[in-house]
N, C-alpha and C. Protein backbone atom coordinates (compact mmCIF):
# COMPACT_ATOMS: atom_id res chain seq x y z
N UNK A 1 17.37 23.28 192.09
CA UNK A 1 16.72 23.99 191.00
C UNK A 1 17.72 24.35 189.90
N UNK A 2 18.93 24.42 190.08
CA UNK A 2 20.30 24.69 189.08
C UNK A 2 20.36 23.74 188.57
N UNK A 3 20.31 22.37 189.51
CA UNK A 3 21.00 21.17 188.18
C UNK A 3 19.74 20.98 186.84
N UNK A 4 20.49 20.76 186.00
CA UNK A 4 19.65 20.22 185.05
C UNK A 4 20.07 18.70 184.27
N UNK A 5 18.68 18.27 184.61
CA UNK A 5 18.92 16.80 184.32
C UNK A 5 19.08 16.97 182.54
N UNK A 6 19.78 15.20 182.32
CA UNK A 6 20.14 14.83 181.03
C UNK A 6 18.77 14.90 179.96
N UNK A 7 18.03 14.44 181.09
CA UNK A 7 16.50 14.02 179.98
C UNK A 7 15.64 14.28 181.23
N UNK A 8 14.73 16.13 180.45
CA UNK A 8 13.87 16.32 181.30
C UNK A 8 12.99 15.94 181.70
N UNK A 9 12.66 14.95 181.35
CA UNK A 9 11.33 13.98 182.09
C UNK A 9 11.38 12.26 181.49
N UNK A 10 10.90 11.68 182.06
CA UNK A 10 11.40 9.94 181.80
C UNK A 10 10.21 9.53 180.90
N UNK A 11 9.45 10.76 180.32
CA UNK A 11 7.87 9.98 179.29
C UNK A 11 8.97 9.92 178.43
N UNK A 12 10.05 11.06 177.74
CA UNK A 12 10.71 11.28 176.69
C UNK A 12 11.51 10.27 176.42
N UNK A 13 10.67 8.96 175.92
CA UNK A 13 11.71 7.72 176.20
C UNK A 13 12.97 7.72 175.10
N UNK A 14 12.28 8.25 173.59
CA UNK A 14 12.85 8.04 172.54
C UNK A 14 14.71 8.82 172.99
N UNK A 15 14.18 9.82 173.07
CA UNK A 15 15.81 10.73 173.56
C UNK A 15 16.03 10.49 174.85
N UNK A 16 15.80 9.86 175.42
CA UNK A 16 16.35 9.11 176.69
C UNK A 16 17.30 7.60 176.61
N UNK A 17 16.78 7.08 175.49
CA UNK A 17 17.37 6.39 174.69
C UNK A 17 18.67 6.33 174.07
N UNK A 18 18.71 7.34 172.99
CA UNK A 18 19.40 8.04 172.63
C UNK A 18 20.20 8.62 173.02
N UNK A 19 20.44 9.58 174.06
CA UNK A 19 21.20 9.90 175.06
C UNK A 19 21.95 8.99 176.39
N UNK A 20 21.35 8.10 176.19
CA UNK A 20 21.74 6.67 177.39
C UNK A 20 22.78 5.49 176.14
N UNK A 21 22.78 5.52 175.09
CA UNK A 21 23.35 5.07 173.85
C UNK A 21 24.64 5.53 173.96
N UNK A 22 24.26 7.11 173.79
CA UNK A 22 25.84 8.06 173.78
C UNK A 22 26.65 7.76 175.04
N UNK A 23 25.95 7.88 176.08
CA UNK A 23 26.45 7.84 177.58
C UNK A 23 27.48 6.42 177.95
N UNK A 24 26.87 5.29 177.59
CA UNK A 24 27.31 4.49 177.48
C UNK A 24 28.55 4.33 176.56
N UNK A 25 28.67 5.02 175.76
CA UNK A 25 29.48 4.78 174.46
C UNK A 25 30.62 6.03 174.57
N UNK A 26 30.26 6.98 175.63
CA UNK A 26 31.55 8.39 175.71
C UNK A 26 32.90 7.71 176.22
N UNK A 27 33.98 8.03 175.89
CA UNK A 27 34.63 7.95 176.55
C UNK A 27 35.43 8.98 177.10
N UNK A 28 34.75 9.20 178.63
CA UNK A 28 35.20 10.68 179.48
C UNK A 28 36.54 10.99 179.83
N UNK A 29 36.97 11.95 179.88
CA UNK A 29 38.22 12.85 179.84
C UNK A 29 37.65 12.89 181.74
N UNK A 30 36.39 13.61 181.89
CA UNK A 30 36.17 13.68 183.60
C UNK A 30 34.74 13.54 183.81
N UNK A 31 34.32 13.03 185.00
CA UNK A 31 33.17 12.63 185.79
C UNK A 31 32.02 13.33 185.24
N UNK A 32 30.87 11.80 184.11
CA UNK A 32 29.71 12.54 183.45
C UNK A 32 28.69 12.05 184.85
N UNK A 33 27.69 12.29 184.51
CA UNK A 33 26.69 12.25 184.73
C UNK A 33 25.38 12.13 184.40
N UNK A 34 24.19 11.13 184.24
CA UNK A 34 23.05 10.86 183.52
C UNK A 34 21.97 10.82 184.47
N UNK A 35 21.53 11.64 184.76
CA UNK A 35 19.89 12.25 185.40
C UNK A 35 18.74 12.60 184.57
N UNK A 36 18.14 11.81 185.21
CA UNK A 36 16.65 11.44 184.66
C UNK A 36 15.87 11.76 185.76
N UNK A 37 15.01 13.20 184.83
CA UNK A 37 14.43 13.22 185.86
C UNK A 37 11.98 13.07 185.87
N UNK A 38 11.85 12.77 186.63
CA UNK A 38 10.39 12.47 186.80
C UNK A 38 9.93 11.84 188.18
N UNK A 39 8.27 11.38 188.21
CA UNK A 39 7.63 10.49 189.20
C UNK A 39 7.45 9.26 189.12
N UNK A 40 7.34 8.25 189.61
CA UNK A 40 7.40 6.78 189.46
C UNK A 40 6.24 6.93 189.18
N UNK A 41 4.86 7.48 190.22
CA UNK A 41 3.86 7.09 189.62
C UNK A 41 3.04 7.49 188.46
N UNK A 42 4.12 8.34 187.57
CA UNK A 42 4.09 8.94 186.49
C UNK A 42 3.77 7.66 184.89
N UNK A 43 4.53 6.11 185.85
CA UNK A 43 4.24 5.25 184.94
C UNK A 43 3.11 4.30 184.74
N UNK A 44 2.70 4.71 185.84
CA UNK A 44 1.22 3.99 186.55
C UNK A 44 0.15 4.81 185.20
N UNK A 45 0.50 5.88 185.34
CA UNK A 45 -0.76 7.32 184.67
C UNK A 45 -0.39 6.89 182.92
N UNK A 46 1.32 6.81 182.68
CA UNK A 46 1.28 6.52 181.21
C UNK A 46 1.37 4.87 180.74
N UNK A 47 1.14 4.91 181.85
CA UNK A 47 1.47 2.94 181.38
C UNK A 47 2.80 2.57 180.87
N UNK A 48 3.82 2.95 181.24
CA UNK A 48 5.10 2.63 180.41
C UNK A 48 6.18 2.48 181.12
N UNK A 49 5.81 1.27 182.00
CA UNK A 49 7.06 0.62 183.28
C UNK A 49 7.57 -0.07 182.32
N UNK A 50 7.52 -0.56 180.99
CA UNK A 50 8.23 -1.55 180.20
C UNK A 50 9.12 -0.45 179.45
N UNK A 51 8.81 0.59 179.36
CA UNK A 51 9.76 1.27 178.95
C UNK A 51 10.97 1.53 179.59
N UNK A 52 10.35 1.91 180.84
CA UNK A 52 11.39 2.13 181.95
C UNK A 52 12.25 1.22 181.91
N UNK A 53 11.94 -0.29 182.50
CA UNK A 53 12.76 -0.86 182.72
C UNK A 53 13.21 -1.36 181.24
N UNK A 54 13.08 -1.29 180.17
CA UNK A 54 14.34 -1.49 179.14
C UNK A 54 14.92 -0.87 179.31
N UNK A 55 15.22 0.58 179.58
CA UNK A 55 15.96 1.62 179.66
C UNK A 55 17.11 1.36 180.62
N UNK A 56 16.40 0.68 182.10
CA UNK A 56 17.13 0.47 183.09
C UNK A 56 18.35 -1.15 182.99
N UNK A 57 17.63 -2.17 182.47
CA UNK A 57 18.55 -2.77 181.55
C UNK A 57 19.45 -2.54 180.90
N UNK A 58 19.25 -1.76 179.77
CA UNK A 58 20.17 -0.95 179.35
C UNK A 58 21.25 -0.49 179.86
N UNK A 59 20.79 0.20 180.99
CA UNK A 59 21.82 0.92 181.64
C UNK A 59 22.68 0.19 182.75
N UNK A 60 22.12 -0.88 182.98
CA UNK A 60 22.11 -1.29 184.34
C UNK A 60 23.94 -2.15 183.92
N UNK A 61 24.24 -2.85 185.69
CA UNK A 61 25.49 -3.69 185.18
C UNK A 61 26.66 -3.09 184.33
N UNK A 62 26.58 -1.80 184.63
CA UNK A 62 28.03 -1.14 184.28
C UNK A 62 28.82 -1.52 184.89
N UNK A 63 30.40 -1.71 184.75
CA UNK A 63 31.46 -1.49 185.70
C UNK A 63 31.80 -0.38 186.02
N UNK A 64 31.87 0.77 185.16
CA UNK A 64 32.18 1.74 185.27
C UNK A 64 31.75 2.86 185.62
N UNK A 65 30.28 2.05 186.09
CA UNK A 65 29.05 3.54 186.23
C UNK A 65 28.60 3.19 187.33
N UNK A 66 28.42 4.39 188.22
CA UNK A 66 28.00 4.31 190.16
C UNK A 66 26.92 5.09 189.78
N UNK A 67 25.87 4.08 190.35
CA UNK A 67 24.37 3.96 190.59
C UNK A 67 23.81 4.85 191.96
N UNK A 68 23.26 5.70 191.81
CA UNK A 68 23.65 6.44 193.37
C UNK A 68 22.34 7.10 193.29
N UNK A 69 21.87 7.89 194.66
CA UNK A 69 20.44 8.64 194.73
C UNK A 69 21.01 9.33 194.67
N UNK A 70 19.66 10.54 194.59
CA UNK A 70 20.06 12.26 194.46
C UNK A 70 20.84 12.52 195.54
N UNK A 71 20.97 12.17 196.66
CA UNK A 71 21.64 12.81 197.58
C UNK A 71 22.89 12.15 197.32
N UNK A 72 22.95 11.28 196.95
CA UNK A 72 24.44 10.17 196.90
C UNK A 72 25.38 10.97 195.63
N UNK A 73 24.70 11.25 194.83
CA UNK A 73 25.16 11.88 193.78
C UNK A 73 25.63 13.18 193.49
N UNK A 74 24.44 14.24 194.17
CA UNK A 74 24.93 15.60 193.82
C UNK A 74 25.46 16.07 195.18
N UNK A 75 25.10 15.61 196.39
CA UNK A 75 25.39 16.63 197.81
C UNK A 75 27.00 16.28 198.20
N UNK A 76 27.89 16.78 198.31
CA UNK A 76 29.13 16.87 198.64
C UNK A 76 29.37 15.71 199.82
């Protein structure tokens, strides 16, 4: 309930965008982090899995970026 994701919900594609632009483009001093947070079948209800996955394109095939679940990511 403390963490707070980058982009509070995954409809907000435009600034999810935008913020996945910057992310890509920081160059960190120490360990960022980009959480997105929502329901899958959230894209079923808005129709916008093509959004998603540009986004995930986007993001995807970093070298430098570890792809991880919530537990992989935030739990010690």
């Amino acid at each position: 309930m403390e963490f707070q994701p980058t982009v509070y919900h995954h409809v907000e594609f435009d600034e999810m965008i935008k913020l996945g632009e910057a992310f890509l483009k920081a160059e960190p001093t120490e360990p960022m982090l980009f959480y997105v947070w929502g329901h899958a079948y959230e894209f079923d209800i808005f129709d916008d899995w093509d959004k998603m996955e540009a986004f995930c394109r986007m993001m995807a095939g970093q070298d430098d970026i570890f792809y991880g679940t919530n537990r992989e990511c935030l739990l010690p």
